[in-house]
C-alpha atoms as a PDB file:
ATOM      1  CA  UNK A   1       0.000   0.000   0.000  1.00  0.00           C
ATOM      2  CA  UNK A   2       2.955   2.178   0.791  1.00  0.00           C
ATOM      3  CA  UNK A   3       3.957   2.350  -3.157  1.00  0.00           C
ATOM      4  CA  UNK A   4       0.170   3.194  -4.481  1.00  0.00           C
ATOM      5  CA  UNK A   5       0.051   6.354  -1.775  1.00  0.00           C
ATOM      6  CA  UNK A   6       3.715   7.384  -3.273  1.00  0.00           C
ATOM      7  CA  UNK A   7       2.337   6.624  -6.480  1.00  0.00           C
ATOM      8  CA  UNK A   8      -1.019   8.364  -6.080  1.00  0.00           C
ATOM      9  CA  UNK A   9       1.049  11.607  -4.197  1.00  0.00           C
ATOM     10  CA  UNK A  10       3.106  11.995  -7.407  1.00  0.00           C
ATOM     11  CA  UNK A  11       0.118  11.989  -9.678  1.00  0.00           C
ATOM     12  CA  UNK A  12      -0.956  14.893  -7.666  1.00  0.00           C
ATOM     13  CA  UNK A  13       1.814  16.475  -7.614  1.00  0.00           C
ATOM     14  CA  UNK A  14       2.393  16.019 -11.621  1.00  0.00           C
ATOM     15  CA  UNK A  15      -1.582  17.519 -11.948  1.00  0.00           C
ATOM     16  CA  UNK A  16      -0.396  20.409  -9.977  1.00  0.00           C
ATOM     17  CA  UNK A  17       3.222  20.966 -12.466  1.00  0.00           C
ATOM     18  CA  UNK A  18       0.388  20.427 -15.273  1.00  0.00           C
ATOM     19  CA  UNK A  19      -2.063  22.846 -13.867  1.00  0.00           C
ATOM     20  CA  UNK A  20       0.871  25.327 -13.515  1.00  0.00           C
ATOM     21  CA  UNK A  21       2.289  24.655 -16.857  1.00  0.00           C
ATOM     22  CA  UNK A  22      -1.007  25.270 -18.364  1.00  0.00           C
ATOM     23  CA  UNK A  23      -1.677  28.724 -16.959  1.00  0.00           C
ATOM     24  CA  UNK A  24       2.227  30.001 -18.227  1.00  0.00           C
ATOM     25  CA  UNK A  25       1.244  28.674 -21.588  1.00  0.00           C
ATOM     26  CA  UNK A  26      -1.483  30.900 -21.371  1.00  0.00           C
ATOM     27  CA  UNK A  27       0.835  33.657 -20.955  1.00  0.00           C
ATOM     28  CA  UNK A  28       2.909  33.032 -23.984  1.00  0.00           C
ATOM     29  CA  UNK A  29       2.651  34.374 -27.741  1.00  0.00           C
ATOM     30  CA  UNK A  30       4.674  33.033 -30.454  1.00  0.00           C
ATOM     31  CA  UNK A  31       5.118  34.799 -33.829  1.00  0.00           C
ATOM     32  CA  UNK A  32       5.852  33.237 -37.348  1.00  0.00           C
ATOM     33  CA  UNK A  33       7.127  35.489 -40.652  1.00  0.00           C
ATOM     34  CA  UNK A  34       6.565  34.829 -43.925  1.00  0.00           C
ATOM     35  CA  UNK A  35       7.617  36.715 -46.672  1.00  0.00           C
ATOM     36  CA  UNK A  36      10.835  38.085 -45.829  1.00  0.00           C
ATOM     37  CA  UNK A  37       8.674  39.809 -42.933  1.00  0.00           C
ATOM     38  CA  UNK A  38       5.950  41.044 -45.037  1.00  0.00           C
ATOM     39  CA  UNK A  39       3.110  38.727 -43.300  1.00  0.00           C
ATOM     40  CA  UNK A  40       3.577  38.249 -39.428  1.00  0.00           C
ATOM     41  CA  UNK A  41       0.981  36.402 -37.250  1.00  0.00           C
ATOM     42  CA  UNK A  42       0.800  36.205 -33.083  1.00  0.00           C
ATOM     43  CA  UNK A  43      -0.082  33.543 -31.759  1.00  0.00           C
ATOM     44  CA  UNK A  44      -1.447  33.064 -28.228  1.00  0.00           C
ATOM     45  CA  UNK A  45      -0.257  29.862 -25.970  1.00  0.00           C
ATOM     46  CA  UNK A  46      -3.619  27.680 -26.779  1.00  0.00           C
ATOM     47  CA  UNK A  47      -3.252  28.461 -30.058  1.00  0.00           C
ATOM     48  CA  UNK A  48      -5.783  31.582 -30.676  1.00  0.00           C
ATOM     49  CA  UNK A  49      -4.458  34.035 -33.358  1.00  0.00           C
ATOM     50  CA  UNK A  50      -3.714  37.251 -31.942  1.00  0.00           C
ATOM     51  CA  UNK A  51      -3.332  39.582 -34.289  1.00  0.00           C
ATOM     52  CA  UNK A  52      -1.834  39.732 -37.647  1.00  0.00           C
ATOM     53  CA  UNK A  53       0.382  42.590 -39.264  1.00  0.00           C
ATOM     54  CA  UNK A  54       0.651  42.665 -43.544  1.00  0.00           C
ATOM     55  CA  UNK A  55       3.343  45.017 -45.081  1.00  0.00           C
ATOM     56  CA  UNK A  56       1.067  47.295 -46.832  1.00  0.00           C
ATOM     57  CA  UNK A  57       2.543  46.895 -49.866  1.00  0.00           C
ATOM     58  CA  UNK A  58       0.889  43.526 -50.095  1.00  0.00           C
ATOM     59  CA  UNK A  59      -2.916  44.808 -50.038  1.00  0.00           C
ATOM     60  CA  UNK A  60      -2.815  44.764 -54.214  1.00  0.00           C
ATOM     61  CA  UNK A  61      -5.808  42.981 -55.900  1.00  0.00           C
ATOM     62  CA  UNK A  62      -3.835  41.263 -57.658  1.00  0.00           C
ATOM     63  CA  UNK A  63      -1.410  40.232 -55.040  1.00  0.00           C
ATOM     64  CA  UNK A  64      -4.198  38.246 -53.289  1.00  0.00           C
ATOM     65  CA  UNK A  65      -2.775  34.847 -54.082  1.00  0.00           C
ATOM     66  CA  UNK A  66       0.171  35.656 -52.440  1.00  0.00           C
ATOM     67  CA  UNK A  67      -0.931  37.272 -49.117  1.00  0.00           C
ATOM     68  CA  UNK A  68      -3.233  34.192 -48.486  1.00  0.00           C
ATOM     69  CA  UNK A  69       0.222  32.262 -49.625  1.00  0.00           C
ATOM     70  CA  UNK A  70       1.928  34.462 -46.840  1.00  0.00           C
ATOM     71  CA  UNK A  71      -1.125  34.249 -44.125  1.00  0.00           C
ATOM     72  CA  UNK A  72      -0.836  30.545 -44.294  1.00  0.00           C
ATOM     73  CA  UNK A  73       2.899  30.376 -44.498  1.00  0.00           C
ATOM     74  CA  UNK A  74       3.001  32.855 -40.974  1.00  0.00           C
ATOM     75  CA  UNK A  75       0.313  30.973 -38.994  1.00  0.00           C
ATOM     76  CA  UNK A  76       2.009  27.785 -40.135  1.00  0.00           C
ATOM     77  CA  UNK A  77       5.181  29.215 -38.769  1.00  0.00           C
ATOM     78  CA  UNK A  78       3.934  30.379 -35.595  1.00  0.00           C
ATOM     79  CA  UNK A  79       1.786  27.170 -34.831  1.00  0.00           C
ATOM     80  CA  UNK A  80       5.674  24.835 -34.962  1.00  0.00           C
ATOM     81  CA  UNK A  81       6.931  27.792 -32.672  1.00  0.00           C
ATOM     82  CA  UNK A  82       4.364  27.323 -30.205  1.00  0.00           C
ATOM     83  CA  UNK A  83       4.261  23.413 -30.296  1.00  0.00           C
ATOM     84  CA  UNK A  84       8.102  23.407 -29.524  1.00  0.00           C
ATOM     85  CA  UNK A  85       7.403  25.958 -26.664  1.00  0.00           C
ATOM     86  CA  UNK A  86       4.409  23.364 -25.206  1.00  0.00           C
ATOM     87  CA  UNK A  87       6.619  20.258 -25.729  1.00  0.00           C
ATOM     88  CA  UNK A  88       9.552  22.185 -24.212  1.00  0.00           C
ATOM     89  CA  UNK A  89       7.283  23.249 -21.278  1.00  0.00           C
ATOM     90  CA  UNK A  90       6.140  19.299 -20.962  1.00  0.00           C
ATOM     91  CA  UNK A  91       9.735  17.758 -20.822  1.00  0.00           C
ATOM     92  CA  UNK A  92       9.868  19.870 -17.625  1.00  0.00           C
ATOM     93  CA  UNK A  93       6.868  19.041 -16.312  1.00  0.00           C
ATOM     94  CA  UNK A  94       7.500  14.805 -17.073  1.00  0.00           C
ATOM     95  CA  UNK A  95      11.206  14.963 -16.118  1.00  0.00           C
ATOM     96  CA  UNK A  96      11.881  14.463 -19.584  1.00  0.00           C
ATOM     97  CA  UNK A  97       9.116  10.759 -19.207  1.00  0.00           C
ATOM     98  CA  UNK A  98       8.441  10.473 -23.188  1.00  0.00           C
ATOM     99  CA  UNK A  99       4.573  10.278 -23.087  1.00  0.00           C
ATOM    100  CA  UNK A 100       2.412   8.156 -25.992  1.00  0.00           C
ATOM    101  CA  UNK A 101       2.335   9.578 -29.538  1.00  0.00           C
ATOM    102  CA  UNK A 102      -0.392  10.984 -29.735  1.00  0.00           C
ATOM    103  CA  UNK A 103      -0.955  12.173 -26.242  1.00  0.00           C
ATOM    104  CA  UNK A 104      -1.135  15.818 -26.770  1.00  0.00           C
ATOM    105  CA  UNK A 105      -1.373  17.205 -23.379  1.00  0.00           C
ATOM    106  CA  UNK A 106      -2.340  19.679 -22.019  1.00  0.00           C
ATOM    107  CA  UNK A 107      -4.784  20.542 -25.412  1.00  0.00           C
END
């Protein structure tokens, strides 16, 4: 019994580090470029665009193609930057324990 309460107090204590983790993720914005800097997009820790800046030159009808290009490119960007940050923030929390593919905590 003495090994399932040690086992059982670091569960809790992991749900805590998670709980913690969670909120300074929430804290955290990310940007990608695209575009030699003409398209930037923010990203916010869950994943929630922020804003998004476009080099004015870029707002040309006929340019269109290529901003959406650039949009998708910069939120593409910023979405790797912020799952580097979470897995980076989750090593910390696990001692570096490699979880399950495909167990995408905390989202």
């Amino acid at each position: 019994m003495k090994n399932f309460a040690n086992l059982m107090k670091q569960a809790s204590q992991m749900q805590s580090k998670m709980n913690e983790m969670q909120e300074k993720l929430a804290l955290i914005t990310v940007e990608g470029v695209s575009g030699a800097g003409m398209v930037t997009v923010e990203l916010a820790g869950k994943g929630e665009m922020k804003s998004i800046k476009i080099d004015p030159k870029l707002a040309d009808a006929n340019e269109m193609e290529i901003l959406q290009d650039l949009i998708v490119a910069a939120y593409t960007e910023a979405r790797r930057r912020l799952d580097e940050k979470t897995k980076e923030e989750m090593q910390k929390v696990t001692g570096g324990m490699n979880l399950p593919e495909g167990l995408n905590l905390p989202f």
